[in-house]
Protein backbone atom coordinates (compact mmCIF):
# COMPACT_ATOMS: atom_id res chain seq x y z
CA UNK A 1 111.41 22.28 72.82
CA UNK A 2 113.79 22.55 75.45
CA UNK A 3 117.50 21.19 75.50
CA UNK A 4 120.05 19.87 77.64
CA UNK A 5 123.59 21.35 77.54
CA UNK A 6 126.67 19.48 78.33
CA UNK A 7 129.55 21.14 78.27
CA UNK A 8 133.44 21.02 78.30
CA UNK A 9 135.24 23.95 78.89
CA UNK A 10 137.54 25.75 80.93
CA UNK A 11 137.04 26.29 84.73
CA UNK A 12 136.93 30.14 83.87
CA UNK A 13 133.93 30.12 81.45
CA UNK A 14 132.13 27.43 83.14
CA UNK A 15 129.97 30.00 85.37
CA UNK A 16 129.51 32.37 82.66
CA UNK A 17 127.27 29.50 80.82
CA UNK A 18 125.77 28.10 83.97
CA UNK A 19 124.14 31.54 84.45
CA UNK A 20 121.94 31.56 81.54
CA UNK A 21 120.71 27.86 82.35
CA UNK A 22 116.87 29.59 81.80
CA UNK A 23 117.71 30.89 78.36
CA UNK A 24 115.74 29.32 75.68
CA UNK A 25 115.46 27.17 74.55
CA UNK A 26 118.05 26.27 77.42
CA UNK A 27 116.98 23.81 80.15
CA UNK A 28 119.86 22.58 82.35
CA UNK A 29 123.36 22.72 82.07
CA UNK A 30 125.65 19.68 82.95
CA UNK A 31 129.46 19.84 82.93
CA UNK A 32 131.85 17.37 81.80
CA UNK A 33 135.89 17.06 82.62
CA UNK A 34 136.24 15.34 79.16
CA UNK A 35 135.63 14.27 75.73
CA UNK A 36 134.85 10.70 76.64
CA UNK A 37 132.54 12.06 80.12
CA UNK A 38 130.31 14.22 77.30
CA UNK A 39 130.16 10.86 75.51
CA UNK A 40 128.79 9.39 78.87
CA UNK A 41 126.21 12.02 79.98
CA UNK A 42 124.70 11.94 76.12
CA UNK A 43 124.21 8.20 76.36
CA UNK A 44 121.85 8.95 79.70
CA UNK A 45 120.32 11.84 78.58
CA UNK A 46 120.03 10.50 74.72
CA UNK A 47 117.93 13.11 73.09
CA UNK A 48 117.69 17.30 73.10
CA UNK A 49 121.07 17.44 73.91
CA UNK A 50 123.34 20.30 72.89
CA UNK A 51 127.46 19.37 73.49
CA UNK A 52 129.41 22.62 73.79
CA UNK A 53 132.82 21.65 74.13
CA UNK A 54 136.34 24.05 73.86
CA UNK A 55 139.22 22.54 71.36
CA UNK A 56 142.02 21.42 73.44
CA UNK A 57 145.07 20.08 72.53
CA UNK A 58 146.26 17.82 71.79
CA UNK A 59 143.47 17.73 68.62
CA UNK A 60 143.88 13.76 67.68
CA UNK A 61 141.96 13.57 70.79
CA UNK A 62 138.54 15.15 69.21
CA UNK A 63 138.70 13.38 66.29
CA UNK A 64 138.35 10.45 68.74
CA UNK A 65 135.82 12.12 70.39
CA UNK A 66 133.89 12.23 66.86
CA UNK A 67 134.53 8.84 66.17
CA UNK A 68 133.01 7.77 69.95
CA UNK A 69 129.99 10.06 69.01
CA UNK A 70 128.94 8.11 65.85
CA UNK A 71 129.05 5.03 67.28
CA UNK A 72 126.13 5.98 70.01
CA UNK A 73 123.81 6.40 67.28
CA UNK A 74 122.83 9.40 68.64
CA UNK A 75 122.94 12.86 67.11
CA UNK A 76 123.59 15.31 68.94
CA UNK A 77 123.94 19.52 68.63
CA UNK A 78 127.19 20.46 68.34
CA UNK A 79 128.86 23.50 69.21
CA UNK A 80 132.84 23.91 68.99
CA UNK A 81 135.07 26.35 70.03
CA UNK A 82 138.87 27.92 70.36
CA UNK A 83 140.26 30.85 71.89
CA UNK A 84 142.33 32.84 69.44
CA UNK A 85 143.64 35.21 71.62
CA UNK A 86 142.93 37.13 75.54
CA UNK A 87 139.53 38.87 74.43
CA UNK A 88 138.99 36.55 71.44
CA UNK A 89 137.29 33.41 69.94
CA UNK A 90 136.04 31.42 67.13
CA UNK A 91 133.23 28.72 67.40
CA UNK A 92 131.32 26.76 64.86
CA UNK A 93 128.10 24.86 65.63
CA UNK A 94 125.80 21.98 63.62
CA UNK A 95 123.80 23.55 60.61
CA UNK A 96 120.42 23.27 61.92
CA UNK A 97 117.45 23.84 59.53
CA UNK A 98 115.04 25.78 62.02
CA UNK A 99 116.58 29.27 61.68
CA UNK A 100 115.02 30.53 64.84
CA UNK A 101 116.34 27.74 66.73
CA UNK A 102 120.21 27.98 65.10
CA UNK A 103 119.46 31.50 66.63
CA UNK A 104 118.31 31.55 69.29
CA UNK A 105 121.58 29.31 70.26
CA UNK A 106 124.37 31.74 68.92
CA UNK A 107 122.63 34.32 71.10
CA UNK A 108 122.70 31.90 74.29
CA UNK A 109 126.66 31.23 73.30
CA UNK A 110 128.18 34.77 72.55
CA UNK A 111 125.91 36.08 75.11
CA UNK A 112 127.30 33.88 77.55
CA UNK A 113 130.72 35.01 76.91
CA UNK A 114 129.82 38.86 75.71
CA UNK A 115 131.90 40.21 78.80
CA UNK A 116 135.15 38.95 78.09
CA UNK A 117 135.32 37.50 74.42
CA UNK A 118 134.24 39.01 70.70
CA UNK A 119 133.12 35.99 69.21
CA UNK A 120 133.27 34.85 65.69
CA UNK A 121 131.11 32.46 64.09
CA UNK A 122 133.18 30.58 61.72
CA UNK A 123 130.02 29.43 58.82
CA UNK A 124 130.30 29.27 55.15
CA UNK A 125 127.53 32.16 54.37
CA UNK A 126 127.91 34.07 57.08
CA UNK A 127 127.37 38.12 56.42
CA UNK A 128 129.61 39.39 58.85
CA UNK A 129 132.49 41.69 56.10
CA UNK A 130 134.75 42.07 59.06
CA UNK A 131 135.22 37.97 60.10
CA UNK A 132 139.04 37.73 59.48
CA UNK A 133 138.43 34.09 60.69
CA UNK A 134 136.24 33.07 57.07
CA UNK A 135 138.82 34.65 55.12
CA UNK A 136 141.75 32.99 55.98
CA UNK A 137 139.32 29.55 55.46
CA UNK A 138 138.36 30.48 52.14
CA UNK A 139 141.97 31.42 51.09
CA UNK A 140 142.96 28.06 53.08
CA UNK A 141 140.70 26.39 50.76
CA UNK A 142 142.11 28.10 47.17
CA UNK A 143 145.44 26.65 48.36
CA UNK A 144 144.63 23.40 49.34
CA UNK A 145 143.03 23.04 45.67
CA UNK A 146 146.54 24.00 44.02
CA UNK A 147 148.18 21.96 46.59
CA UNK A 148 145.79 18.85 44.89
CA UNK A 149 146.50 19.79 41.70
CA UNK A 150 150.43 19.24 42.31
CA UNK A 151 149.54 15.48 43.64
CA UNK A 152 147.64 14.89 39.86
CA UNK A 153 150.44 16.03 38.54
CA UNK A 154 151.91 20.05 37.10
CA UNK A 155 154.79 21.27 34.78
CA UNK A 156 157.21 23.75 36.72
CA UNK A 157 155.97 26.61 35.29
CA UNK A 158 152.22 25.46 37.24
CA UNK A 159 154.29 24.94 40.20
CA UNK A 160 156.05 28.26 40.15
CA UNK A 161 153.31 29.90 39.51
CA UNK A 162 150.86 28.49 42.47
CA UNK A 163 154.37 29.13 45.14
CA UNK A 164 153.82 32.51 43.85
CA UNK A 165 150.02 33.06 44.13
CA UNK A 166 149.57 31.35 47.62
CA UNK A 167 153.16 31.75 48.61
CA UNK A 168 153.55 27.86 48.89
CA UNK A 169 156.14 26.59 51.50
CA UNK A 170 157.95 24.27 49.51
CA UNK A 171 161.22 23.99 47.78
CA UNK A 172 162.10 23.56 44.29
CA UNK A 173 163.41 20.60 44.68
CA UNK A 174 163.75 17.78 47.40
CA UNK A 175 160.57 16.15 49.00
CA UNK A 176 158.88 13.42 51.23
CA UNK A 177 155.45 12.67 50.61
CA UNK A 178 152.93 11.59 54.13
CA UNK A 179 149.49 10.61 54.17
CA UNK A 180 147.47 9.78 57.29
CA UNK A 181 143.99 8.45 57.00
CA UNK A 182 142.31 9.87 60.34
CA UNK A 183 139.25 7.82 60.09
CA UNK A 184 137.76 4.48 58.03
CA UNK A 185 134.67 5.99 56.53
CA UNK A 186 133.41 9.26 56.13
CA UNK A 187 131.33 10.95 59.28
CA UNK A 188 127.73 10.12 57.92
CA UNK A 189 127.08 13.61 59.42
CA UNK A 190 129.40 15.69 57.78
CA UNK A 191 126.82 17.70 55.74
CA UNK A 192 125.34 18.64 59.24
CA UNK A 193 129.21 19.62 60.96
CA UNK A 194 130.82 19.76 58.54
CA UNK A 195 132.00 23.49 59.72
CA UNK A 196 132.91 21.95 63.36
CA UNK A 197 135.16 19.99 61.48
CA UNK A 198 137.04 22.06 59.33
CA UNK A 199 137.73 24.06 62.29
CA UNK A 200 139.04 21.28 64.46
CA UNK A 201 140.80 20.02 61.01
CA UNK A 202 142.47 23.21 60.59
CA UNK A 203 143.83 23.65 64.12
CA UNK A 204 145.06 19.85 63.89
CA UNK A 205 146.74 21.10 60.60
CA UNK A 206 148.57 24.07 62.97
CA UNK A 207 150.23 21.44 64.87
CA UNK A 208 151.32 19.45 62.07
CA UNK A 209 152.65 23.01 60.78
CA UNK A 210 154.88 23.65 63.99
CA UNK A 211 156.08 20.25 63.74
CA UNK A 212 157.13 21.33 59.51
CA UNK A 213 158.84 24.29 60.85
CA UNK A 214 161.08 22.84 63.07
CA UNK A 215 162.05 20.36 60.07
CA UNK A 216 162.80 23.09 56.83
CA UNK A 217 158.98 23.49 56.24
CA UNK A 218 156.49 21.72 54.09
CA UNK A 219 153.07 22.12 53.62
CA UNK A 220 150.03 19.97 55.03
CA UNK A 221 146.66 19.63 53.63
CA UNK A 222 143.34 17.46 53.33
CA UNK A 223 142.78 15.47 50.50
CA UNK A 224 139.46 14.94 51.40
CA UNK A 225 137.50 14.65 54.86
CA UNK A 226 139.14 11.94 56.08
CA UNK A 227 142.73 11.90 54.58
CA UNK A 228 146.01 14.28 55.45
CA UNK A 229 148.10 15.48 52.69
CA UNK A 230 151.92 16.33 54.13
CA UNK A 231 154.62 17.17 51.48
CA UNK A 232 157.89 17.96 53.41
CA UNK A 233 160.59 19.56 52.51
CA UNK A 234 163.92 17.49 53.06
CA UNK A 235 166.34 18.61 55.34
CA UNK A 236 169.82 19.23 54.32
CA UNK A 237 172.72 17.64 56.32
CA UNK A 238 176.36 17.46 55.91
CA UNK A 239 176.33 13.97 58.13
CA UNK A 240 174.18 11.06 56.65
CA UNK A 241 173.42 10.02 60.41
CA UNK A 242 172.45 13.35 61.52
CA UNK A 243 170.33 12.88 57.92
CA UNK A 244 168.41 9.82 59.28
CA UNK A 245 168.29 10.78 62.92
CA UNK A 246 166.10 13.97 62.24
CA UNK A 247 163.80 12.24 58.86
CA UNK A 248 163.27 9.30 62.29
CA UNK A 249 162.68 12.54 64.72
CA UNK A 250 160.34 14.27 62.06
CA UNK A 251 157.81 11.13 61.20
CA UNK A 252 157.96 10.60 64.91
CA UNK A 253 156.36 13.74 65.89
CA UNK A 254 154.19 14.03 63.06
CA UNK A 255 152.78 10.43 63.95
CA UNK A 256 152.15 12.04 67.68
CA UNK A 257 150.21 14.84 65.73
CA UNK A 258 147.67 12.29 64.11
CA UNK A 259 147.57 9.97 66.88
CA UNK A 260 144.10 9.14 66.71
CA UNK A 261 142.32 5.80 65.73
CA UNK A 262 143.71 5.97 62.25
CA UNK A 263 143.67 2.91 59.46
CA UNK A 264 146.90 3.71 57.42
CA UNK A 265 150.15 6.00 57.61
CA UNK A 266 152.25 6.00 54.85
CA UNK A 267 155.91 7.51 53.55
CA UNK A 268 157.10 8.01 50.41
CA UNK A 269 160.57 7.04 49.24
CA UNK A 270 162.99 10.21 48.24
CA UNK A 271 161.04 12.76 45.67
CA UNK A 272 163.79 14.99 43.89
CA UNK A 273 161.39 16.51 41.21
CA UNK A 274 157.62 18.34 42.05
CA UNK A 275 156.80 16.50 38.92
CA UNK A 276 157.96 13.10 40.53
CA UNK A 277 155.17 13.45 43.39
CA UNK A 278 152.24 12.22 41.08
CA UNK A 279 153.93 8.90 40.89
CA UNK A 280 155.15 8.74 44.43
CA UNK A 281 150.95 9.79 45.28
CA UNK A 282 149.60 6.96 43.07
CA UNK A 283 152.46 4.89 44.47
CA UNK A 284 150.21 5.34 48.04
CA UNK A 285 146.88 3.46 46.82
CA UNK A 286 148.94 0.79 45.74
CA UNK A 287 150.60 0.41 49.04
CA UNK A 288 147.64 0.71 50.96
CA UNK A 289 146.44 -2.39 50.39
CA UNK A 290 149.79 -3.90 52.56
CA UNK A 291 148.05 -2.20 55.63
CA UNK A 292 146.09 -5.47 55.83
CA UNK A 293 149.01 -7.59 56.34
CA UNK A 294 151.03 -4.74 58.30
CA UNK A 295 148.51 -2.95 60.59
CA UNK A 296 151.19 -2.56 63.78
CA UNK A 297 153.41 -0.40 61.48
CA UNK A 298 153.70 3.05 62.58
CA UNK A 299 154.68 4.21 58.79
CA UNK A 300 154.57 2.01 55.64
CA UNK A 301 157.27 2.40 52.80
CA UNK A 302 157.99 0.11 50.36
CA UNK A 303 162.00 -0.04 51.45
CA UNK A 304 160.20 -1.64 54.96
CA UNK A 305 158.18 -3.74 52.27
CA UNK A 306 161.05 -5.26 50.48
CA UNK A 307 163.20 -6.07 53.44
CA UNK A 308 160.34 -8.10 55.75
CA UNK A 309 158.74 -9.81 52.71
CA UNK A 310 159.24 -13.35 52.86
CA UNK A 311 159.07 -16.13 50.09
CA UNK A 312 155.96 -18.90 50.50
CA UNK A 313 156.49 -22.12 51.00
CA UNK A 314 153.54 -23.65 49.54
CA UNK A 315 154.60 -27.44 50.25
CA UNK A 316 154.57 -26.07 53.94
CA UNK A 317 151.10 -24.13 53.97
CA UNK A 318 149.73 -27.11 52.10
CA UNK A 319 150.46 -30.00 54.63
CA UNK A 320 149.18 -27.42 57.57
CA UNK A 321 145.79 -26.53 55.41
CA UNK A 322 145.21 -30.23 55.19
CA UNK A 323 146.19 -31.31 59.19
CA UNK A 324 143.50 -28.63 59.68
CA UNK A 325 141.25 -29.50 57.41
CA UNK A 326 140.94 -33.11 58.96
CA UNK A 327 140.37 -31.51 62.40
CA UNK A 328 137.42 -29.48 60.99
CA UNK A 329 135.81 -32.51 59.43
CA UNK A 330 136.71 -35.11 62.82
CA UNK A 331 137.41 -32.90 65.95
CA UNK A 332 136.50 -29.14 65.59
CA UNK A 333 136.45 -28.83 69.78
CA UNK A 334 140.36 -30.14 69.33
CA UNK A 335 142.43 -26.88 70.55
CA UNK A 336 145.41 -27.61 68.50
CA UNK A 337 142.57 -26.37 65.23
CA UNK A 338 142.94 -22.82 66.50
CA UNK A 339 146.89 -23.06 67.45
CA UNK A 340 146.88 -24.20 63.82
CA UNK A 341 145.10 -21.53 62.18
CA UNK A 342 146.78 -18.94 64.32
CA UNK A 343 149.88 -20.51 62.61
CA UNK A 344 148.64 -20.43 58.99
CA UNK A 345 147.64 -16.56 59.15
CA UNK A 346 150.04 -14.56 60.91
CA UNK A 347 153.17 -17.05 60.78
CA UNK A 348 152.73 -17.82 57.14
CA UNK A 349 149.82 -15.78 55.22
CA UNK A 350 150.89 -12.30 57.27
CA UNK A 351 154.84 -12.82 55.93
CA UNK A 352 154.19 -13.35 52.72
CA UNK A 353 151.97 -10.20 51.84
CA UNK A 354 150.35 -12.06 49.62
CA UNK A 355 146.47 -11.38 48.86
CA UNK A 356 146.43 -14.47 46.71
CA UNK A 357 147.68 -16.72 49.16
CA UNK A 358 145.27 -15.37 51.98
CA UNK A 359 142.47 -16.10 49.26
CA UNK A 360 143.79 -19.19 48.60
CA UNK A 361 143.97 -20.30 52.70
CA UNK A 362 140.71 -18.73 53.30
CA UNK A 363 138.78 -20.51 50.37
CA UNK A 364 140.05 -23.99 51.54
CA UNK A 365 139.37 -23.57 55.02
CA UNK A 366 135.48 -21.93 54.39
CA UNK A 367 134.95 -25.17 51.89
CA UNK A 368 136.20 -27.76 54.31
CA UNK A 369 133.65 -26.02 57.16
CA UNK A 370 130.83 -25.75 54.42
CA UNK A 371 131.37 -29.36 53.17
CA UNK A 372 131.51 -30.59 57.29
CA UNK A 373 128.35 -28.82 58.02
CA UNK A 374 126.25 -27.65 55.09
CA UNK A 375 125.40 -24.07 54.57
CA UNK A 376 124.35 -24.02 58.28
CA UNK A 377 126.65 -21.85 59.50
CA UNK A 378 127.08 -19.74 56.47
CA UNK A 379 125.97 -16.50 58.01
CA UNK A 380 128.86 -16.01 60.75
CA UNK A 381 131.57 -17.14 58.51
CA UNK A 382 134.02 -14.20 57.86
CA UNK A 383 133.34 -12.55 54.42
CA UNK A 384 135.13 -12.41 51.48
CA UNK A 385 136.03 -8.89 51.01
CA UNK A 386 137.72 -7.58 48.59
CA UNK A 387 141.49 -6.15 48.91
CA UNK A 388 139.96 -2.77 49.04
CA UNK A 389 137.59 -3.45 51.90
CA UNK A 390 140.41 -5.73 53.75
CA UNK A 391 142.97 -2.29 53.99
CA UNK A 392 140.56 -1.32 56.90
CA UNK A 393 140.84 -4.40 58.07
CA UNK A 394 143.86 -6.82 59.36
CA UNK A 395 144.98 -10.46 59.00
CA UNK A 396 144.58 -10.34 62.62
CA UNK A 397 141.12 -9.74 62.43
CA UNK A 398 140.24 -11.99 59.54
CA UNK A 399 142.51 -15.01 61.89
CA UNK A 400 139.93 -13.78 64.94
CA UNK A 401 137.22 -14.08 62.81
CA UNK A 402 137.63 -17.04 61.72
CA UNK A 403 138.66 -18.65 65.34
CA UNK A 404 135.21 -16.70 66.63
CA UNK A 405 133.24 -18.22 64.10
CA UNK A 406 135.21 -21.36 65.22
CA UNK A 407 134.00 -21.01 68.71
CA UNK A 408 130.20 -20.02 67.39
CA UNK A 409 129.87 -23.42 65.74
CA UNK A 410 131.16 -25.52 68.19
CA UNK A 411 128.45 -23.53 70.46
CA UNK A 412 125.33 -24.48 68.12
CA UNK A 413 126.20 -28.16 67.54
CA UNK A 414 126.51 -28.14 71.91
CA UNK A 415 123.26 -30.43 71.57
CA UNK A 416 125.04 -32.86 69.14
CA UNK A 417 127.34 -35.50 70.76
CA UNK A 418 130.71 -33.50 70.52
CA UNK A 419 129.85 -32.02 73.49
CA UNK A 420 130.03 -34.70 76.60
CA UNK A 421 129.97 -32.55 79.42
CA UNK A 422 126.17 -32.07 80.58
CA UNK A 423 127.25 -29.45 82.57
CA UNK A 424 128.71 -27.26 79.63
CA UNK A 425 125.49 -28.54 77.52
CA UNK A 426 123.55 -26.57 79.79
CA UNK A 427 125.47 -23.56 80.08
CA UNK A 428 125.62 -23.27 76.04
CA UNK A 429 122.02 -23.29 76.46
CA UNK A 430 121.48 -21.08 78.85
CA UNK A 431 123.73 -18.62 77.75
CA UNK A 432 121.95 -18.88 73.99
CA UNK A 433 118.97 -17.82 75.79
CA UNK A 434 119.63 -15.14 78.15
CA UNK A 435 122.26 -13.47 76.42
CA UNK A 436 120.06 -10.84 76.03
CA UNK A 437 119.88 -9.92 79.87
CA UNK A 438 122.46 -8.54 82.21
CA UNK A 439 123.86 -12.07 83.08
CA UNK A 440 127.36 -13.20 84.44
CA UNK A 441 129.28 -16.44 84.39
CA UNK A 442 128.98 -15.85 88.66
CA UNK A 443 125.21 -15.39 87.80
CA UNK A 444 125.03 -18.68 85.81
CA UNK A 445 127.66 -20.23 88.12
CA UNK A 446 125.20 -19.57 91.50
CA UNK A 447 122.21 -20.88 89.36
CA UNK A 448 123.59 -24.39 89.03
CA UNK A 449 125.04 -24.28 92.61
CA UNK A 450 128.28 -24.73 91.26
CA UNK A 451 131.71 -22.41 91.93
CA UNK A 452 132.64 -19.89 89.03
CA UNK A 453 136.24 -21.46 89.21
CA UNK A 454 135.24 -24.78 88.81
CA UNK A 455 132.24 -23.61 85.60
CA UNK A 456 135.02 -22.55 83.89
CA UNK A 457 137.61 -24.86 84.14
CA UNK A 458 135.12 -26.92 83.05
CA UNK A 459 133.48 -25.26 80.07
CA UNK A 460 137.63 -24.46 78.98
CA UNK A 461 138.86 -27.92 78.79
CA UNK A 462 135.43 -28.87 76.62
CA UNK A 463 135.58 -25.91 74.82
CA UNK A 464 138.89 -24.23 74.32
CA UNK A 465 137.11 -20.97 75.39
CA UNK A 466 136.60 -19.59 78.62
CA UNK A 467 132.32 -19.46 79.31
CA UNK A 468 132.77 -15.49 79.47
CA UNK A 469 134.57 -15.16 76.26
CA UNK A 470 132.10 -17.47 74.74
CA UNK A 471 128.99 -15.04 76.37
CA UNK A 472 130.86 -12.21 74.58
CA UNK A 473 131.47 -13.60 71.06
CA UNK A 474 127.62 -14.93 70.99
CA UNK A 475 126.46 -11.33 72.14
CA UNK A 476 128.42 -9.76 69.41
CA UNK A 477 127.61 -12.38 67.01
CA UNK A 478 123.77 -11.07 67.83
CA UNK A 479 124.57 -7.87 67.16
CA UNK A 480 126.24 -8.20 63.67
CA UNK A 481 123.25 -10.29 62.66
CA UNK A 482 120.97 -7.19 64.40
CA UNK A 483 123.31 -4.08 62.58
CA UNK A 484 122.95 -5.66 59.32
CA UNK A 485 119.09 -6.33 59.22
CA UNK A 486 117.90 -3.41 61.51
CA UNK A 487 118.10 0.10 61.28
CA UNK A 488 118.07 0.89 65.33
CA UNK A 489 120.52 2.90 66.58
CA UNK A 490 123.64 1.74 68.40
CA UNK A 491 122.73 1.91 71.72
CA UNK A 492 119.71 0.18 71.42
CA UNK A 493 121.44 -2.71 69.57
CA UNK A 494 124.01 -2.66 72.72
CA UNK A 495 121.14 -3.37 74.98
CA UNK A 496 119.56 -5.71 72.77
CA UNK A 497 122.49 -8.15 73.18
CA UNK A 498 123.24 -7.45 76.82
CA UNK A 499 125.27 -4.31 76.95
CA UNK A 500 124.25 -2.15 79.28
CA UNK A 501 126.92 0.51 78.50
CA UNK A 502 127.76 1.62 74.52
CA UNK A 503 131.15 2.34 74.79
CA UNK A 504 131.94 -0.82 76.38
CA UNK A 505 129.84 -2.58 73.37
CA UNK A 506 131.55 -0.68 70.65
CA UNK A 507 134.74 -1.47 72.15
CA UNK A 508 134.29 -5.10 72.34
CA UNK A 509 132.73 -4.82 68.91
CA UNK A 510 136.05 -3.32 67.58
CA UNK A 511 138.54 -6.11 69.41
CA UNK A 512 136.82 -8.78 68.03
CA UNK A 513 135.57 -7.63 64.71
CA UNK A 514 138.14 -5.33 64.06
CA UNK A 515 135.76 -2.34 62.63
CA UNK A 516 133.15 -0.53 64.84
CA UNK A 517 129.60 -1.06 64.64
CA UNK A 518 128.67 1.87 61.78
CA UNK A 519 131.92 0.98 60.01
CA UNK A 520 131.00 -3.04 59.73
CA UNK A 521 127.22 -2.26 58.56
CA UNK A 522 128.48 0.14 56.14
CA UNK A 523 131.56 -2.34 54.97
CA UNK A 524 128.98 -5.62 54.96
CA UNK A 525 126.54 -3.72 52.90
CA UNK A 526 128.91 -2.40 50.27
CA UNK A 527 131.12 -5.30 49.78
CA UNK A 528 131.38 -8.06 46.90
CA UNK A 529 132.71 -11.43 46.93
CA UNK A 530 136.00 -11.49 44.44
């Protein structure tokens, strides 16, 4: 079997790999400029394809670029690597089970790069006595296990002890505690890269550690795949505004660090005692759950908590629940019901931080739509996740969800008499249709001989939604209803529903859902009504 080779590298090195393009099981090699163009070439060539790529920084940037590559579906070879020095590297690649094949690629790589670099191969297993590289990981990995064991909870003695046996960069007193979640959910490949990303985890770590050492030190670790463990050291001052300035200067850098499409970032208040930072970690998965109500914030503390929190005023949310209640059951296609809904989540539910009064809102308003319509439209009404599943999530999301499946029922009952316009009667159906083909509202617009300015003005004021927004919402609705009951990969879901490009599907996915496609298949399957 032969593959394909993309690859992102430096100018320098781009020749050396280009001249073994006939080494097998080598076929053709294709160069990139980027993580997102190697994201592009895979989704044309699809399958036998091998992505070489070099770790630049900044890192946030290939986590990213691992995030893009799970939402193609498509599973690519991976091989990852850094220069360590002039005449030196380190690369990792996926574990492949056919033992020729993993070899016959580490022979194509370091052979490649023979003349100028001694290259290690950073693998759990690997025989080589002399890789400095897999020592330092496994040490790495003996201290990040004491470094867990001081977030359960240890006496001083414990504490004293692992400073002394892995020469811990913390104080004896005087702390911050960070955590960064740098994706939703697991890679669903980690098992097969898992070495690719410990070494892009560990040089993202290296920043985080020049950023500590600027800042009187700390140490910076992962809890698991997916979640960064910082524990910094605070920083004596004489002047309580010099004090704040660099704490402010400190988070801001660290947040440039883990800059990636990230779900929660959280501080801890003041920790005076090592024994202290169990409580301020189990403090975290409480405060978690206020990501839902407070996505935008950079960094989430419980001092930022206390001052934005606002009382409910349930006479208030009452009166607006019922004015749009009665436009659900008399006038769903009025506009004011989605200037009123916008109101009741983020003017009075997103305030209030209050998972009892978004339960409360969101049960009235799903019973007044089930009681208008019957159980009809019970499959693209937003779920009813629990807190858990809804700190991925927003009360953005959940208020766009709720207007989309809005929009989505005011599209099927088009052949009722709500709608009066024959001219938007016919674009509803035409668009419920052909969704599935590369249509445009100028496409639709020239088939009824009519101007796209005018279609739309005219589908807007019936509708409240412009025709292409409505085209996009029913293609994604397809495609929720398609993730959930199919197994096919991305891409082929994407074209299903009209997408011609991925990338541009999984982004539209995530503005209007508010989870990529893997992430809401993996959410809708796992959750439970509360």
């Amino acid at each position: 079997m032969s593959y394909k080779v993309i690859l992102y590298t430096e100018e320098t090195t781009v020749d050396k790999f280009r001249n073994f393009t006939n080494t097998a099981p080598i076929e053709t090699v294709c160069i990139s400029n980027s993580y997102g163009h190697c994201i592009d070439k895979l989704i044309k060539l699809k399958e036998n394809v091998i992505i070489i790529f070099q770790i630049f920084h900044p890192v946030y940037k290939i986590q990213d670029f691992f995030n893009d590559l799970v939402e193609t579906g498509l599973s690519p070879i991976l091989i990852a690597f850094k220069t360590i020095s002039e005449n030196e590297l380190v690369y990792s690649m996926t574990s492949i089970k056919d033992p020729v094949l993993s070899s016959q690629l580490q022979t194509f790589f370091t052979m490649a790069l023979q003349d100028e670099y001694q290259c290690y191969f950073n693998y759990i297993g690997n025989n080589s006595t002399s890789n400095n590289i897999m020592h330092s990981r496994i040490e790495q990995l003996e201290k990040t296990e004491y470094l867990k064991d001081i977030l359960r909870g240890v006496t001083d003695k414990e504490f004293h002890y692992y400073k002394m046996k892995v020469n811990l960069n913390l104080l004896d007193e005087g702390y911050y505690l960070y955590i960064w979640n740098l994706s939703e959910i697991e890679y669903p490949d980690h098992d097969l890269n898992k070495n690719i990303y410990y070494l892009v985890g560990e040089i993202l770590l290296e920043e985080c550690r020049e950023v500590l050492n600027q800042y009187n030190g700390g140490e910076v670790f992962y809890i698991n795949p997916t979640m960064v463990c910082i524990i910094v050291n605070d920083i004596p001052s004489n002047s309580q505004a010099t004090y704040l300035r660099l704490v402010e200067e400190r988070a801001r850098k660290l947040n440039n660090v883990f800059n990636c499409k990230t779900s929660f970032r959280y501080k801890s208040s003041y920790i005076k005692d090592i024994k202290d930072i169990r409580i301020s970690y189990e403090e975290y998965h409480n405060l978690k759950s206020y990501n839902f109500f407070l996505s935008e914030v950079d960094v989430l503390t419980y001092d930022y908590i206390e001052n934005i929190k606002k009382n409910i005023d349930y006479e208030s949310i009452d009166e607006l629940l019922l004015e749009i209640k009665e436009l659900i059951y008399h006038n769903i296609a009025d506009p004011k019901l989605i200037t009123n809904i916008q109101k009741l989540y983020l003017d009075m539910i997103k305030p209030s931080l209050s998972y009892n009064l978004y339960y409360y809102c969101y049960t009235s308003l799903i019973s007044a739509i089930t009681e208008a319509f019957g159980n009809e439209f019970h499959s693209i009404l937003p779920k009813n996740y629990s807190p858990d599943k809804l700190s991925f999530s927003s009360i953005e999301q959940q208020c766009n969800d709720l207007i989309e499946a809005i929009h989505l029922i005011k599209g099927e009952l088009s052949n009722r008499h709500m709608i009066k316009s024959p001219l938007v009667l016919e674009v509803t159906h035409f668009i419920q249709k052909n969704y599935m083909y590369d249509i445009s509202i100028s496409y639709i617009a020239e088939k009824l001989n009519i101007s796209h300015s005018y279609l739309t003005q005219v589908f807007t004021k019936e509708m409240g939604i412009s025709p292409r927004n409505y085209l996009i919402t029913y293609r994604i609705q397809k495609a929720k209803e398609l993730i959930i009951k199919s197994n096919e990969p991305i891409y082929i879901i994407a074209e299903e529903v009209g997408f011609s490009d991925v990338k541009h599907f999984s982004k539209t996915f995530r503005k209007i859902t508010g989870l990529s496609p893997s992430n809401y298949k993996k959410q809708y399957a796992e959750a439970e009504y509360v």
